[in-house]
Protein backbone atom coordinates (compact mmCIF):
# COMPACT_ATOMS: atom_id res chain seq x y z
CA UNK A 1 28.00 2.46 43.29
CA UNK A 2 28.05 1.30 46.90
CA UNK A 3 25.64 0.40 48.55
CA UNK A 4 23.37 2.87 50.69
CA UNK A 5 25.58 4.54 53.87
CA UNK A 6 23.05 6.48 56.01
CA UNK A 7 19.13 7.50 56.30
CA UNK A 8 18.98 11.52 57.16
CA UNK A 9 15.63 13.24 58.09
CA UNK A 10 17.32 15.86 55.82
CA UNK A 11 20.21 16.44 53.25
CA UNK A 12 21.39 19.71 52.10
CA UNK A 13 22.88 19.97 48.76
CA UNK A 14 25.37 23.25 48.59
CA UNK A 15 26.70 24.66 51.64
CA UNK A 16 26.69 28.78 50.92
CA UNK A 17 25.16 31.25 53.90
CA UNK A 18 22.01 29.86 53.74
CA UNK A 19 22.35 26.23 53.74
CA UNK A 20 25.05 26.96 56.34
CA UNK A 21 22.57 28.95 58.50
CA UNK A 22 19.89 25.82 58.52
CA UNK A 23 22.80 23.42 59.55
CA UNK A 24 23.58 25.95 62.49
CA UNK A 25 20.03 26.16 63.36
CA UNK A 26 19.09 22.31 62.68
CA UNK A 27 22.24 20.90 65.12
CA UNK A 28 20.71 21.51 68.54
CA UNK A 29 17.43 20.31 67.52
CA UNK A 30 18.10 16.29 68.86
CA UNK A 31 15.11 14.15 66.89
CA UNK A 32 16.47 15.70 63.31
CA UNK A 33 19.19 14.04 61.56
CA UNK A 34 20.83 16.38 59.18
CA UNK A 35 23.70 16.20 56.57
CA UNK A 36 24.90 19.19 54.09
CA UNK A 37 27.39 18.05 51.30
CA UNK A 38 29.34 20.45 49.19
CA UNK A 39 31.96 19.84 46.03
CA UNK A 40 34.19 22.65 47.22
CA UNK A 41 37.18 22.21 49.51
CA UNK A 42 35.94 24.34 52.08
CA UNK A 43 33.64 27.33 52.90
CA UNK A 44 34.25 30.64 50.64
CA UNK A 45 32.00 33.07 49.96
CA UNK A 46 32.48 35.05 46.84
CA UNK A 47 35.81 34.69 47.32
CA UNK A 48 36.81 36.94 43.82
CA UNK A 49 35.40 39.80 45.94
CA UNK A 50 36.53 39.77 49.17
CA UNK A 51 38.11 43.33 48.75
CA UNK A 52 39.87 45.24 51.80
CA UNK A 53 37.62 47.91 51.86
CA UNK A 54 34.20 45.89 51.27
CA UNK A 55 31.65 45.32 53.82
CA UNK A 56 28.08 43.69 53.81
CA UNK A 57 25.24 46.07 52.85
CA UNK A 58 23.09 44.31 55.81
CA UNK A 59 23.95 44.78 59.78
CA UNK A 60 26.06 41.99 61.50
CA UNK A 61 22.64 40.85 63.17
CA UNK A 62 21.83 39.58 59.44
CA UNK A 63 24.24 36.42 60.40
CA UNK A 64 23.57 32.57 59.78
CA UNK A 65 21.35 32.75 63.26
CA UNK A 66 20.48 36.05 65.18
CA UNK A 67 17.46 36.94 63.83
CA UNK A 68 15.75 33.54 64.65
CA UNK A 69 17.67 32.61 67.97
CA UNK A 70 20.16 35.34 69.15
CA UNK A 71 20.74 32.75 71.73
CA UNK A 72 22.62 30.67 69.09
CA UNK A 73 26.04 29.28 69.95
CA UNK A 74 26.79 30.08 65.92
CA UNK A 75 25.86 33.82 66.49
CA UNK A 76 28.07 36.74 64.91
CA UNK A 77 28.94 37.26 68.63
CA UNK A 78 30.01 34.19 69.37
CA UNK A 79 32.56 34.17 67.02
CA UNK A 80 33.89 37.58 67.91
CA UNK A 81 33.96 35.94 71.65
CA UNK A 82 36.22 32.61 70.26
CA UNK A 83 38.52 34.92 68.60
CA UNK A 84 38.54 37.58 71.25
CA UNK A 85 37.92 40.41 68.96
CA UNK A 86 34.55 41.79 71.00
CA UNK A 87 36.35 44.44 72.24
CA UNK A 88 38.15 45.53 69.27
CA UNK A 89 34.52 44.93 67.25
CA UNK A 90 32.90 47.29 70.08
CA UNK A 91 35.44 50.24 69.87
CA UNK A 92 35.25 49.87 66.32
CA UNK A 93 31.05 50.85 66.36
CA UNK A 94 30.65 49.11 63.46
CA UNK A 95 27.00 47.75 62.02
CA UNK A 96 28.38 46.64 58.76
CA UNK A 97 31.32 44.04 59.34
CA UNK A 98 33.81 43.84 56.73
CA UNK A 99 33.30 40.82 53.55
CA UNK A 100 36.01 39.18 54.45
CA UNK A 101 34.94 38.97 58.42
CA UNK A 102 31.91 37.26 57.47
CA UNK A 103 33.62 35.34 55.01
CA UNK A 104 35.77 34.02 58.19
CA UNK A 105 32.92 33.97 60.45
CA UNK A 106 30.91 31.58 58.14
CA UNK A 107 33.99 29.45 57.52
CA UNK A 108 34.24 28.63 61.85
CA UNK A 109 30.79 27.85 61.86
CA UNK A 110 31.27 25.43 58.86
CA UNK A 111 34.36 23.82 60.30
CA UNK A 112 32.58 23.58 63.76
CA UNK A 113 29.71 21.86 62.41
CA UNK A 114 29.76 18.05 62.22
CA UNK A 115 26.90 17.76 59.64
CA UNK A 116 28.94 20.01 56.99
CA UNK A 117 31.17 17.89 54.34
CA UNK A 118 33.09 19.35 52.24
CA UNK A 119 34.76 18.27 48.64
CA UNK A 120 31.50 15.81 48.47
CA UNK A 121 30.11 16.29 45.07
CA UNK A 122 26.57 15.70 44.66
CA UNK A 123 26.16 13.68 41.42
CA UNK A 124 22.02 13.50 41.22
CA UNK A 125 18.72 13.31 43.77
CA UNK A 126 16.19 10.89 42.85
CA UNK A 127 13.08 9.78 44.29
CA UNK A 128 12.45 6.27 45.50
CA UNK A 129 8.71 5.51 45.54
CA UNK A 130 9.48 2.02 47.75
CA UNK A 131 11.40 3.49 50.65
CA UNK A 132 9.75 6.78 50.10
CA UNK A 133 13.30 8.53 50.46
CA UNK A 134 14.99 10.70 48.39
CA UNK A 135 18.29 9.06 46.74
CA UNK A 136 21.35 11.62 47.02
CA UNK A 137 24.06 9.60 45.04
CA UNK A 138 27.79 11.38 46.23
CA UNK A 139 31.53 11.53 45.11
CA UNK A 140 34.44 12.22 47.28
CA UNK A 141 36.39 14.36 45.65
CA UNK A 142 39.19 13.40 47.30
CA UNK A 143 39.07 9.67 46.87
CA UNK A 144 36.83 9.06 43.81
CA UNK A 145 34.84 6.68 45.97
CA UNK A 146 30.75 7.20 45.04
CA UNK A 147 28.34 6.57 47.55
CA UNK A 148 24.61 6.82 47.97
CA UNK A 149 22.86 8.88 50.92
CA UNK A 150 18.87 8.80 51.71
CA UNK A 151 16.68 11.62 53.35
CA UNK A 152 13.15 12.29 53.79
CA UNK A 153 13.61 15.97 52.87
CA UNK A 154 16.41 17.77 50.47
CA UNK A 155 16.96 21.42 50.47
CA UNK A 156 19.02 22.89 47.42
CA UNK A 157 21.17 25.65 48.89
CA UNK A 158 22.89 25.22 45.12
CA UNK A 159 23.69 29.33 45.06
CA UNK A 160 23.11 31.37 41.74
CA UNK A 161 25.28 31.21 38.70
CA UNK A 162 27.06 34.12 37.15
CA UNK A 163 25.00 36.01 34.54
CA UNK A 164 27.37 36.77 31.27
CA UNK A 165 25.29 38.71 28.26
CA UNK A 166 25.21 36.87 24.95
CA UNK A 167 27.01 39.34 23.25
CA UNK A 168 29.90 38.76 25.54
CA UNK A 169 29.57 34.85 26.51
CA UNK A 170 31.92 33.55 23.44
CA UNK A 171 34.85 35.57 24.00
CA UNK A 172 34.79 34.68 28.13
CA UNK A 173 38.67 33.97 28.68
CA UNK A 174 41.35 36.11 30.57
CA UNK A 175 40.39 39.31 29.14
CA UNK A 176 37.22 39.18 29.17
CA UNK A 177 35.75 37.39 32.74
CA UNK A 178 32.89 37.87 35.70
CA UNK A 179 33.45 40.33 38.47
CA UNK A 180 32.72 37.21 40.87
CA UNK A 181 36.64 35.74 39.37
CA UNK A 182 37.81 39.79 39.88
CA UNK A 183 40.76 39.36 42.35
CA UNK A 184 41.78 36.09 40.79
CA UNK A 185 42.24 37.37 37.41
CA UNK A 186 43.73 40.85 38.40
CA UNK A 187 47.36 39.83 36.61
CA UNK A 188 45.51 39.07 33.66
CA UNK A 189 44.75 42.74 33.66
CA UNK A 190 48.86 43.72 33.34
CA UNK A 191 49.62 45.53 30.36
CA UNK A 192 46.12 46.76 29.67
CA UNK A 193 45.52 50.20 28.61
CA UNK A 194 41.34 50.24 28.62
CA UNK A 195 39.47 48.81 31.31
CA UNK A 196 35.66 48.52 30.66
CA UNK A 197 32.81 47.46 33.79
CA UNK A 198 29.70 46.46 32.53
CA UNK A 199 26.77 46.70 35.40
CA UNK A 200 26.47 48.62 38.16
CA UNK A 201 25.42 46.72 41.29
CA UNK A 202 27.11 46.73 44.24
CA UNK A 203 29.59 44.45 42.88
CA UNK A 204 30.37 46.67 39.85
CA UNK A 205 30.69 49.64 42.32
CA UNK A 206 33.29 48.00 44.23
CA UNK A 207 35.45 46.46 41.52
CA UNK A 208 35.65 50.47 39.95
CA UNK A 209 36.62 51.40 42.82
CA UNK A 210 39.13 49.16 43.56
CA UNK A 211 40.62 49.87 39.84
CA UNK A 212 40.46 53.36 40.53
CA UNK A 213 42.53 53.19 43.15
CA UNK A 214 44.96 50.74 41.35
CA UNK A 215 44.90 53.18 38.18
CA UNK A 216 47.84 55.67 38.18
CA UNK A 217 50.29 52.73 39.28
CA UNK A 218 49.07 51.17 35.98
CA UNK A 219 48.12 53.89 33.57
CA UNK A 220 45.06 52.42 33.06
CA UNK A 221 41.90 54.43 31.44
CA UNK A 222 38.43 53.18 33.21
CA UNK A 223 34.90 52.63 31.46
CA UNK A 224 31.83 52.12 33.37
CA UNK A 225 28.72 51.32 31.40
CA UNK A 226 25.07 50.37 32.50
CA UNK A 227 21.83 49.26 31.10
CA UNK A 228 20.45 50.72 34.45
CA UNK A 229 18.93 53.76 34.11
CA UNK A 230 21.47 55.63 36.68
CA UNK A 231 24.36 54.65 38.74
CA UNK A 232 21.78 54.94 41.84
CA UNK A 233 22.36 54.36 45.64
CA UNK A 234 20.15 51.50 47.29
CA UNK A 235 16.96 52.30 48.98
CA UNK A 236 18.24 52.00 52.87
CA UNK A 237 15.48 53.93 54.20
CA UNK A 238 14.55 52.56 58.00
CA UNK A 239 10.51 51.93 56.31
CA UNK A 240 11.99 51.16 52.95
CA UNK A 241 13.95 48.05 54.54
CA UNK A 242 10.67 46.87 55.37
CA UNK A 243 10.62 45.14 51.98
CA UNK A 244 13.10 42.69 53.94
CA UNK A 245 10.51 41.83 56.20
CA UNK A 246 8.63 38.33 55.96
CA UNK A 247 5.69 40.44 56.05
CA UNK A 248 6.58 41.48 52.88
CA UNK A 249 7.08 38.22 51.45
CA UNK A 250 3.59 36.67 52.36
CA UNK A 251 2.16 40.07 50.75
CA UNK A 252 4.58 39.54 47.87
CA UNK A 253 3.50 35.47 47.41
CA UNK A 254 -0.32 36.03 47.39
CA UNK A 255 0.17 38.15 44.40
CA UNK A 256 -0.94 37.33 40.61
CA UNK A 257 2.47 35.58 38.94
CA UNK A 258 2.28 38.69 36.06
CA UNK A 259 2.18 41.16 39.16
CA UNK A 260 5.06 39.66 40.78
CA UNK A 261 6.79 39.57 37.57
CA UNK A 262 7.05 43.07 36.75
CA UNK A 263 7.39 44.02 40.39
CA UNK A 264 10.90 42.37 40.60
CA UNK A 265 12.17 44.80 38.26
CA UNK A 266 10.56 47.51 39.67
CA UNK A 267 12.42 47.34 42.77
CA UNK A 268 15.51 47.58 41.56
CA UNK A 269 17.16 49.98 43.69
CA UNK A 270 15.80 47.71 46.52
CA UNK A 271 18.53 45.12 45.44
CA UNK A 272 20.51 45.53 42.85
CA UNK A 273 21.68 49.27 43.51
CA UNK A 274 25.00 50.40 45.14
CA UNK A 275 25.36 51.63 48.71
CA UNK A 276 25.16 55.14 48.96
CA UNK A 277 29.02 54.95 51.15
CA UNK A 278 30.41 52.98 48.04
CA UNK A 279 29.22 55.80 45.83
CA UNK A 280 30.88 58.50 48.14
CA UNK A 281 33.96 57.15 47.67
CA UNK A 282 33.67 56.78 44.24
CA UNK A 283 32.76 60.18 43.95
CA UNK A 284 35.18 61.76 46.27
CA UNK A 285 38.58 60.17 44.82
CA UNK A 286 36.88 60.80 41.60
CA UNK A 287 36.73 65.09 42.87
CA UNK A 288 40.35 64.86 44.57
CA UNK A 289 41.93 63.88 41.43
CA UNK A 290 40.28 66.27 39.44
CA UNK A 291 41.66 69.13 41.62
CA UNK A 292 43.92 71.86 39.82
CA UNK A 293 42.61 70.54 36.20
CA UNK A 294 43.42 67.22 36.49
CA UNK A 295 41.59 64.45 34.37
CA UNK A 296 39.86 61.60 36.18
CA UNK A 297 40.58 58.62 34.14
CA UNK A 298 36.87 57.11 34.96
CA UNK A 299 34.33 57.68 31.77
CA UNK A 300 30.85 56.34 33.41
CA UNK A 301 27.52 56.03 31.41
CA UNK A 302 23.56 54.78 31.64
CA UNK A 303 21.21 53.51 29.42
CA UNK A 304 24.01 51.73 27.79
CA UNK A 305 23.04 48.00 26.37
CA UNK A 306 25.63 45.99 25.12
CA UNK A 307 24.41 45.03 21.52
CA UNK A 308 27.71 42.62 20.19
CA UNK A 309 31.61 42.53 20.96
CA UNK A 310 34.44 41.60 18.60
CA UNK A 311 38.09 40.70 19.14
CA UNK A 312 40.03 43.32 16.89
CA UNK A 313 43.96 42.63 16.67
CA UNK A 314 45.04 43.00 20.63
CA UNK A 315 41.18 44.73 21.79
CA UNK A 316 38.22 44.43 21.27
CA UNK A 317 34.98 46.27 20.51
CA UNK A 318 31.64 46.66 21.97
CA UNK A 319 28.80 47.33 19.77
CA UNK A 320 26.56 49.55 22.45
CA UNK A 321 23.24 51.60 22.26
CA UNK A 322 21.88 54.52 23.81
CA UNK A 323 18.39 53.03 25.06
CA UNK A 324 16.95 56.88 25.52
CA UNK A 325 18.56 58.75 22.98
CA UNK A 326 18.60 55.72 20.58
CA UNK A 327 21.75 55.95 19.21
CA UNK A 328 24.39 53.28 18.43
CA UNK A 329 28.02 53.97 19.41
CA UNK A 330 31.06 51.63 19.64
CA UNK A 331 34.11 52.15 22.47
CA UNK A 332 36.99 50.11 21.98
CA UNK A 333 38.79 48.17 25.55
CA UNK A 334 41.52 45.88 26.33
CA UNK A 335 39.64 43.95 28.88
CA UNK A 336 36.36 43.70 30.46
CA UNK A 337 34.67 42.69 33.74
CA UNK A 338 31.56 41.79 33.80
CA UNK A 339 29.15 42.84 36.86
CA UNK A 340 26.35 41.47 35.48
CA UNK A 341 24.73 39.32 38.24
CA UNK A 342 23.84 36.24 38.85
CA UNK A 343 20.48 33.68 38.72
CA UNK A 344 19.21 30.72 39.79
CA UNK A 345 19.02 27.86 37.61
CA UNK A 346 17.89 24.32 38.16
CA UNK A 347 20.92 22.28 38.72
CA UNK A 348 21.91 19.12 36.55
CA UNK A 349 21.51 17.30 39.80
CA UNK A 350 17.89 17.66 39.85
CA UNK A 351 17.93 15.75 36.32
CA UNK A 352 16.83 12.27 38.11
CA UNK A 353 13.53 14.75 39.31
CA UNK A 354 13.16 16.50 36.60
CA UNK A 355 9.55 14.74 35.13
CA UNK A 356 8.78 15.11 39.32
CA UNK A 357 8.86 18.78 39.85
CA UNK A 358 5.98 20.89 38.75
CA UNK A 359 7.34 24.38 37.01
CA UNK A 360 5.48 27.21 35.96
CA UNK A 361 4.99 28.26 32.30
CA UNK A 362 8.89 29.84 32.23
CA UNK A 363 10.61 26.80 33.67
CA UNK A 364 10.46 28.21 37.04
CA UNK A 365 9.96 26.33 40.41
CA UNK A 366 6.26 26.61 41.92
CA UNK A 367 7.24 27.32 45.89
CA UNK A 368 5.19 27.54 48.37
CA UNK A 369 4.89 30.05 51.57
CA UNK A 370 7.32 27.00 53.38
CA UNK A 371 10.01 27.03 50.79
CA UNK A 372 8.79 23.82 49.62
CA UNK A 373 9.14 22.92 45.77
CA UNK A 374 5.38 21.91 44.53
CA UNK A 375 6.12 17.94 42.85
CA UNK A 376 4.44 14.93 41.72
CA UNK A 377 1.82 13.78 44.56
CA UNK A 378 3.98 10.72 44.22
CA UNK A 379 6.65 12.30 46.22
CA UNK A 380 5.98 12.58 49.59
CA UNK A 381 8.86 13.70 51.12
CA UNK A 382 9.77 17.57 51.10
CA UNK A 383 12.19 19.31 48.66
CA UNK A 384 12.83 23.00 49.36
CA UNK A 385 15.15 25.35 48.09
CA UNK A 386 16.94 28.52 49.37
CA UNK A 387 17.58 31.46 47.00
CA UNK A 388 15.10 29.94 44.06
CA UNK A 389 12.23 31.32 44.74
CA UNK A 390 12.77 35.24 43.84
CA UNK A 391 9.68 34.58 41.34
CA UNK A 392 7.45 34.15 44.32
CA UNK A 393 8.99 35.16 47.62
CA UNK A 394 10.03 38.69 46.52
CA UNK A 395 13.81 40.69 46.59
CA UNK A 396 14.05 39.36 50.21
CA UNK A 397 14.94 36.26 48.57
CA UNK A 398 18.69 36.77 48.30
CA UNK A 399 18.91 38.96 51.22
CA UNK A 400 21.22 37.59 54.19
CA UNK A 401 18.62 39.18 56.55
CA UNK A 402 15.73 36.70 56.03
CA UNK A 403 18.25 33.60 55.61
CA UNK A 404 17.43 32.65 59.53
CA UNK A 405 13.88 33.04 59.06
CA UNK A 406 13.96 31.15 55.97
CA UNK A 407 15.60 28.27 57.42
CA UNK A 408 13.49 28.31 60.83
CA UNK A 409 10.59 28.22 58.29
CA UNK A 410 11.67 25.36 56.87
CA UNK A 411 12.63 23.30 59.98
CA UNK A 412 9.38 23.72 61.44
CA UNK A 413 7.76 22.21 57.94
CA UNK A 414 10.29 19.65 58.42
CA UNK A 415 9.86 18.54 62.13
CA UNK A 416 6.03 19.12 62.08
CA UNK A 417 6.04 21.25 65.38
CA UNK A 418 7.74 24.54 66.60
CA UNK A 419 11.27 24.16 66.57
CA UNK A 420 11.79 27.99 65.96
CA UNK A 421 9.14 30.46 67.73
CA UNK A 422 8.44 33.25 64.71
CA UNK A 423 6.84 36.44 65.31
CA UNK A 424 3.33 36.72 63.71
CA UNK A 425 4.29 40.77 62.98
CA UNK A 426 7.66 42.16 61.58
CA UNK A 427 7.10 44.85 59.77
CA UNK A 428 5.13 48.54 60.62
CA UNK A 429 3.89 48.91 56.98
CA UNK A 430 0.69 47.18 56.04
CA UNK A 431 1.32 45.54 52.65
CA UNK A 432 -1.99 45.25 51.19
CA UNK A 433 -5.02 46.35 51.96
CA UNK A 434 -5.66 47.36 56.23
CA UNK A 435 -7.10 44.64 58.42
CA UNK A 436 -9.79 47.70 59.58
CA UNK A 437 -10.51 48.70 56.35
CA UNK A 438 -14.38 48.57 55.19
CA UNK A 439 -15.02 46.72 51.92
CA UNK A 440 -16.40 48.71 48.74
CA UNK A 441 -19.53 46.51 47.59
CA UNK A 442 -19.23 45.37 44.39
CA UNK A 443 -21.60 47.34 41.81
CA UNK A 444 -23.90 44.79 40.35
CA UNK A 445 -23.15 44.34 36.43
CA UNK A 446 -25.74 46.38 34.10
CA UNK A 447 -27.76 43.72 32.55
CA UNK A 448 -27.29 43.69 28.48
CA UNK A 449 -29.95 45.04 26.51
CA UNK A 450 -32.26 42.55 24.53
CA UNK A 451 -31.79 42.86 20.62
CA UNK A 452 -35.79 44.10 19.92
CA UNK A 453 -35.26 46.83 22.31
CA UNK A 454 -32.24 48.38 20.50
CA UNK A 455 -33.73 51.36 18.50
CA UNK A 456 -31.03 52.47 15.57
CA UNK A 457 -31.52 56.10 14.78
């Protein structure tokens, strides 16, 4: 280990949208010092799904900065200006940018930005009671060479991990891999007869559709199975949305843990649905090929749990159940993507911290209404996370639109002052109970009856 390089009012571990958003936002602010490490090469953003025809289910104004400080020199419009495509992006009327756009867009802000390094892997975070400083202990990838940084605050910006169903997780491989790997592993899909899609997200959506447009070069036959209970469109009403808000969220926070719990997967279709333009085109190439008789080659069920899978000679089989009818079935595939999702997990990093950080009764991280990760008292300095905090913050948590506000939020806990004005009001909808409505007095509690007055008949 060498010895310590530099003090940092604030290290970011991970460099995805949202870490990459606070960098944008922290760099003009001159009295905080910032550095954001990452172990990848460079920026990419999901780059296994960075289809032609996909675009962001939130408006370009969802970027790394507009919604905070349209002002921003690392605005969506800024980087149509470098590139001179704001013309082209203005004739084109579009409010949804392509993937890969954004994908590009995010990867000029993260080569612009000094306080972004790349292929610097992030070996553990400890906590040094003497210096009161975390200890963020590094590896250049590209040398080998370890070195330790120090910083009053950390933020993990770590991303989720791909979610892979037990019955599935031991036969991972070529044949059998996460949508998020999907345009990587698309030669190990030659010579396949079956394909089968497990989930149907957004994700899912897109990767069926992309197949079945790929299918009658290949002769492929498509499956499309679900646990969900339809293959619904996302809730994009103009009120609905206002579950984005950070209204929402404070509503959301203040309410019991087993109330937020089931809520989360109650609102589904808030998150985790498809858009309703993906499922058009599913649908119409779906009704063009079945014109004059025609088969479509797409079989697509719900309610459909994946129970157990086994290799059999070249395929393999998937043990599957009918949640509403209750009935067990088997369908046999040459290869299978997963669309299952992904979660947030505490990182390995964090081990140094672990007997630190205070968890709830599942393991999860107790976060406050500034992002901040509750800890020992012994640790004074700040440790906040973006995209952790789904248990208490609500199904904004993931969503690009409140990344800016996230990260304002957490620069103002971080400077102690106003670096980022934030509206008090953001939403029409009152979540919770009206700020002119008139309390019900409570009914005073029926005193219990004394046992000599009881008469038994």
């Amino acid at each position: 280990m060498t010895s310590t390089t530099a003090d940092y009012d604030l290290v970011g571990v991970g460099i995805g949208p949202f870490n990459l958003g606070l960098a944008a936002l922290a760099e003009p602010l001159a009295d905080l010092r910032t550095l954001f490490l990452d172990a990848r090469p460079q920026f990419h953003w999901h780059p296994g799904l960075l289809l032609d025809s996909a675009r962001l289910q939130v408006p370009f104004l969802a970027d790394l900065v507009c919604l905070v400080d349209p002002t921003s020199r690392w605005s969506f419009l800024s980087y149509l200006r470098e590139h001179d495509r704001l013309f082209p992006f203005y004739f084109a009327e579009r409010f949804h940018v392509p993937r890969r756009e954004y994908d590009h867009y995010c990867r000029w802000v993260a080569r612009s930005l000094p306080s972004c390094r790349f292929a610097s892997l992030v070996d553990g975070v400890g906590w040094d009671a003497g210096s009161a400083r975390f200890r963020v202990d590094v590896t250049d990838q590209a040398t080998g060479t370890t070195s330790r940084v120090t910083a009053r605050n950390v933020v993990l910006g770590v991303g989720t991990e791909p979610v892979v169903p037990d019955a599935l997780a031991p036969l991972l491989g070529a044949e059998i891999f996460h949508a998020g790997d999907y345009l990587h592993r698309l030669p190990d899909l030659a010579g396949a007869r079956d394909i089968t899609v497990i989930g149907s997200g957004q994700s899912g959506a897109e990767v069926v559709l992309d197949l079945l447009r790929r299918a009658p070069d290949h002769g492929w036959r498509l499956r499309w199975l679900t646990r969900s209970p339809a293959f619904a469109p996302m809730e994009y009403s103009k009120l609905g949305l206002e579950h984005f808000t950070p209204d929402h969220t404070r509503y959301f926070r203040d309410l019991p843990a087993a109330t937020r719990d089931r809520l989360v997967g109650q609102q589904w279709q808030l998150y985790k649905a498809i858009s309703a333009e993906t499922i058009a085109e599913i649908h119409d190439l779906l009704y063009e090929r079945s014109v004059g008789g025609g088969q479509p080659e797409l079989t697509m069920a719900a309610n459909v749990d994946i129970r157990a899978a086994h290799r059999v000679g070249a395929s393999y089989l998937l043990d599957c159940h009918q949640t509403r009818q209750e009935r067990s079935f088997r369908v046999r595939t040459d290869r299978v993507v997963l669309a299952t999702g992904y979660a947030a997990r505490r990182p390995d990093l964090l081990d140094p911290l672990a007997h630190l950080i205070d968890v709830d009764a599942d393991g999860r991280y107790r976060v406050d209404g500034d992002y901040r990760v509750a800890v020992d008292p012994t640790v004074t300095g700040g440790l906040y996370v973006q995209n952790a905090e789904l248990h208490t913050h609500g199904v904004g948590t993931p969503d690009l639109g409140l990344g800016a506000w996230r990260s304002a939020t957490i620069l103002n806990a971080v400077t102690g002052r106003t670096a980022y004005r934030l509206p008090a009001r953001t939403a029409y909808t009152t979540f919770g109970v009206p700020a002119d409505a008139e309390p019900v007095p409570t009914a005073p509690a029926t005193p219990a009856l004394e046992q000599s007055h009881v008469v038994r008949h």
